[in-house]
C-alpha atoms as a PDB file:
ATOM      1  CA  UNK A   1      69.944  52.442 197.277  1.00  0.00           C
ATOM      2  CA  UNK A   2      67.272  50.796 199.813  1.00  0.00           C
ATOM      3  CA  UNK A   3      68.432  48.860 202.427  1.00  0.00           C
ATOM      4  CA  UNK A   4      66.325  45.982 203.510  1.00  0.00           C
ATOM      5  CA  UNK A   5      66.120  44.738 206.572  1.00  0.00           C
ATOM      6  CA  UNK A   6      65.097  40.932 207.021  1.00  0.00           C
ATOM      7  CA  UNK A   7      62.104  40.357 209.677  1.00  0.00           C
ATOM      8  CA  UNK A   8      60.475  36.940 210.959  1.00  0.00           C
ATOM      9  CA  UNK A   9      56.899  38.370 208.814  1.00  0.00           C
ATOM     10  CA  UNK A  10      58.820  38.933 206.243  1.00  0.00           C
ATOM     11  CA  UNK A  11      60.918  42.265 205.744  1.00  0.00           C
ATOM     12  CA  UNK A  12      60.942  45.930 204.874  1.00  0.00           C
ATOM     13  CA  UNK A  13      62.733  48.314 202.369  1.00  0.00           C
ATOM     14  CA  UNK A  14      63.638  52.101 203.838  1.00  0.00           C
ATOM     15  CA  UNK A  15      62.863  54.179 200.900  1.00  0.00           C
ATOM     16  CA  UNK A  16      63.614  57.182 202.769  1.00  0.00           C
ATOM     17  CA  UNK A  17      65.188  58.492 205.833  1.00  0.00           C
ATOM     18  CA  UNK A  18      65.316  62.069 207.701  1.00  0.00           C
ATOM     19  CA  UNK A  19      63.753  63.505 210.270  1.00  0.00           C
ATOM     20  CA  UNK A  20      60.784  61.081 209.060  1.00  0.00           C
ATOM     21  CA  UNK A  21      60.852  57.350 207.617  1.00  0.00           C
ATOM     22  CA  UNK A  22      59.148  55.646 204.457  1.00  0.00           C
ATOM     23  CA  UNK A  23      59.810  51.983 204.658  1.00  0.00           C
ATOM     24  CA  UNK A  24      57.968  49.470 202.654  1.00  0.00           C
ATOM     25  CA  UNK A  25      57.093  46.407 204.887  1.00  0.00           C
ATOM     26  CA  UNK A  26      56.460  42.874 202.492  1.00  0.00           C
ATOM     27  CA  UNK A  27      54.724  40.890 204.848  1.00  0.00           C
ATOM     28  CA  UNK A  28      54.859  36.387 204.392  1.00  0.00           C
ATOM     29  CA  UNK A  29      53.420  36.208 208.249  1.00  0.00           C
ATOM     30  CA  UNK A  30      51.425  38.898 211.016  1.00  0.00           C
ATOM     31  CA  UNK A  31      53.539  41.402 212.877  1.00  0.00           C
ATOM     32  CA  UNK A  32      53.749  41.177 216.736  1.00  0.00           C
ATOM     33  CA  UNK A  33      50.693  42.834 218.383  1.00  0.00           C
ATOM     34  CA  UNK A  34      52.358  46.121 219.731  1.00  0.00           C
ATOM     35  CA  UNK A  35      52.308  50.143 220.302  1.00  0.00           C
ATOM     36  CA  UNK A  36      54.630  52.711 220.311  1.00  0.00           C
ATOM     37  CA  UNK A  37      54.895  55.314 223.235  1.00  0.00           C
ATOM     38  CA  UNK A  38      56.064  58.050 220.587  1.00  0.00           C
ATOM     39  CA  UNK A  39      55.401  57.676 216.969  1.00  0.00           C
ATOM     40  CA  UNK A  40      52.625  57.704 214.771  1.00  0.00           C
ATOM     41  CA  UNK A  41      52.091  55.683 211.841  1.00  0.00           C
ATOM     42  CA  UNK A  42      50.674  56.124 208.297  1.00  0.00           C
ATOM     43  CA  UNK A  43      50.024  52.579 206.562  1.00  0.00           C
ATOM     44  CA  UNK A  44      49.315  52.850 202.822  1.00  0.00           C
ATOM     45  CA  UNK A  45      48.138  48.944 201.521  1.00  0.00           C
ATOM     46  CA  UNK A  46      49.555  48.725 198.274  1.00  0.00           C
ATOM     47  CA  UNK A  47      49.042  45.364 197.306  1.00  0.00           C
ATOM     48  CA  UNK A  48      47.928  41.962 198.821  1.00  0.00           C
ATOM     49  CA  UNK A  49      45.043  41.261 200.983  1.00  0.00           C
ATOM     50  CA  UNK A  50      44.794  41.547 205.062  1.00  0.00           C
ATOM     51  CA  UNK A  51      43.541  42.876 208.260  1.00  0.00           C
ATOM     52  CA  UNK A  52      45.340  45.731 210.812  1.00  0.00           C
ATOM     53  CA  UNK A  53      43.993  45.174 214.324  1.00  0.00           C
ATOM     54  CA  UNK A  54      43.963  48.132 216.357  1.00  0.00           C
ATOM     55  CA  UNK A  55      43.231  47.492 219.566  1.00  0.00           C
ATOM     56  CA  UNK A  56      40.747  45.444 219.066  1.00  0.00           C
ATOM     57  CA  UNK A  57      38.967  45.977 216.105  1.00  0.00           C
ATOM     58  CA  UNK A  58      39.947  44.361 212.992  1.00  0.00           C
ATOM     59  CA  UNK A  59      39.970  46.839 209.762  1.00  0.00           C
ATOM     60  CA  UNK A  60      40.243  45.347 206.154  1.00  0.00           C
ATOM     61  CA  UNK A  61      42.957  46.550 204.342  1.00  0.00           C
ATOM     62  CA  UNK A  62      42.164  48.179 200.906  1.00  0.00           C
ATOM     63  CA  UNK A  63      44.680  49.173 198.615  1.00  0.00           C
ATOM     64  CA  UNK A  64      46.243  52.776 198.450  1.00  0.00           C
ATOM     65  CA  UNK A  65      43.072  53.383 201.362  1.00  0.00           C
ATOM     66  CA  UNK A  66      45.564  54.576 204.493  1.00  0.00           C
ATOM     67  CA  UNK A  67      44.978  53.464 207.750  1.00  0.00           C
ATOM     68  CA  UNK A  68      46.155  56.055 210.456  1.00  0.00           C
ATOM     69  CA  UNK A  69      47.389  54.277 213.857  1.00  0.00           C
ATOM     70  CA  UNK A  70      48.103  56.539 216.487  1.00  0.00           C
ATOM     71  CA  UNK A  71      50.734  56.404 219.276  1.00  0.00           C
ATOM     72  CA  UNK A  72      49.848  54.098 222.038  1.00  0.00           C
ATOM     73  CA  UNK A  73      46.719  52.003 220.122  1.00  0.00           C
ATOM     74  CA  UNK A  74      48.442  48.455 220.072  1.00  0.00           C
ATOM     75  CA  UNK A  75      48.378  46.861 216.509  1.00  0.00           C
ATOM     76  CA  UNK A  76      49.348  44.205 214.189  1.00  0.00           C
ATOM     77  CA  UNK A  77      49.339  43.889 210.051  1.00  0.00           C
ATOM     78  CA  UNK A  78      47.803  40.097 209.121  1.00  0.00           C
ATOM     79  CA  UNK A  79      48.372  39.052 205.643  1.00  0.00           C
ATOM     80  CA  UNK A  80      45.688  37.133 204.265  1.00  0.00           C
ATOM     81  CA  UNK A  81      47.061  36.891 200.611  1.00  0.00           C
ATOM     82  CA  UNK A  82      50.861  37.405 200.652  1.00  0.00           C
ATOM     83  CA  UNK A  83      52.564  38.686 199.982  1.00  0.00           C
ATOM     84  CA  UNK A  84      51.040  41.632 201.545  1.00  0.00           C
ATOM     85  CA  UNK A  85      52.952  44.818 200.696  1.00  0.00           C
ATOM     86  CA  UNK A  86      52.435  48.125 202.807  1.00  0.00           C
ATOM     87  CA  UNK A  87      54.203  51.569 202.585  1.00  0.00           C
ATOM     88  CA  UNK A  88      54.678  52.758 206.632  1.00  0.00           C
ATOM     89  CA  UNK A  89      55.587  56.780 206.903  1.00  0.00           C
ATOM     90  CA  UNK A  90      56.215  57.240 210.515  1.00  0.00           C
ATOM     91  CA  UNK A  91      58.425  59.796 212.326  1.00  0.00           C
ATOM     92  CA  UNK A  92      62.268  58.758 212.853  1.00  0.00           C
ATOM     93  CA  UNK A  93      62.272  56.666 216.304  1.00  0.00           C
ATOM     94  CA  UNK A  94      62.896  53.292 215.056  1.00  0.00           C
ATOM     95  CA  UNK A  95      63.484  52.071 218.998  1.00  0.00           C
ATOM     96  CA  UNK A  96      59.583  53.074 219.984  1.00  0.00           C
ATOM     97  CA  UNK A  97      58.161  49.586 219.339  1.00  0.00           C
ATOM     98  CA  UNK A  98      56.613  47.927 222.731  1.00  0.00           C
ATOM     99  CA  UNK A  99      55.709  43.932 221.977  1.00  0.00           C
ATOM    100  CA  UNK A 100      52.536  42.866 223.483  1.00  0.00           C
ATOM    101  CA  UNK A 101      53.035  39.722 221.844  1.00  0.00           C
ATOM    102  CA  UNK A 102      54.697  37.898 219.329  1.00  0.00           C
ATOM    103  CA  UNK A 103      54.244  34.503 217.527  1.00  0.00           C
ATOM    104  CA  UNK A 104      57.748  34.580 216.279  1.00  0.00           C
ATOM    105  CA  UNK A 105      58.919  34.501 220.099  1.00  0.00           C
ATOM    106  CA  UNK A 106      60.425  38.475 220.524  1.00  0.00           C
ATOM    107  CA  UNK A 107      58.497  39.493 223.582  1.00  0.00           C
END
């Protein structure tokens, strides 16, 4: 069974768990600009239309074309067409997330 988890952009689905995670983020509203000391990320568009910044270049999404952000390059997900729906694979450290800023007030 997924277990969602309610965000102020929106919220996520884990589809699976381990020693990695798959989560599928459906985004109403941009994510905080941030970076993570640790992890990696794999973001797979799968629907929608918007922008990832990283740092600070600002890269179209197109769907099922992955976008590979790399530990410590600060990013955000903008929705221009929502809602936006992106599969993240990542490794397992859920707590690696370092808010730059935030719209939605969590830095």
């Amino acid at each position: 069974m997924r277990r969602r988890i309610d965000k102020p952009w929106g919220h996520e689905e884990i589809l699976a768990e381990g020693c990695y995670l798959v989560k599928k983020l459906i985004l109403e509203d941009e994510t905080s600009t941030h970076y993570h000391s640790i992890r990696n990320e794999l973001l797979i568009p799968v629907s929608g239309e918007g922008v990832v910044m990283l740092d600070n270049d600002f890269i179209q999404l197109a769907p099922f074309t992955p976008i590979y952000v790399k530990k410590g390059v600060k990013h955000k997900i903008i929705p221009k067409q929502t809602p936006l729906e992106v599969i993240e694979v990542s490794d397992n450290n859920v707590d690696d997330v370092v808010r730059i800023a935030d719209k939605h007030k969590r830095v």
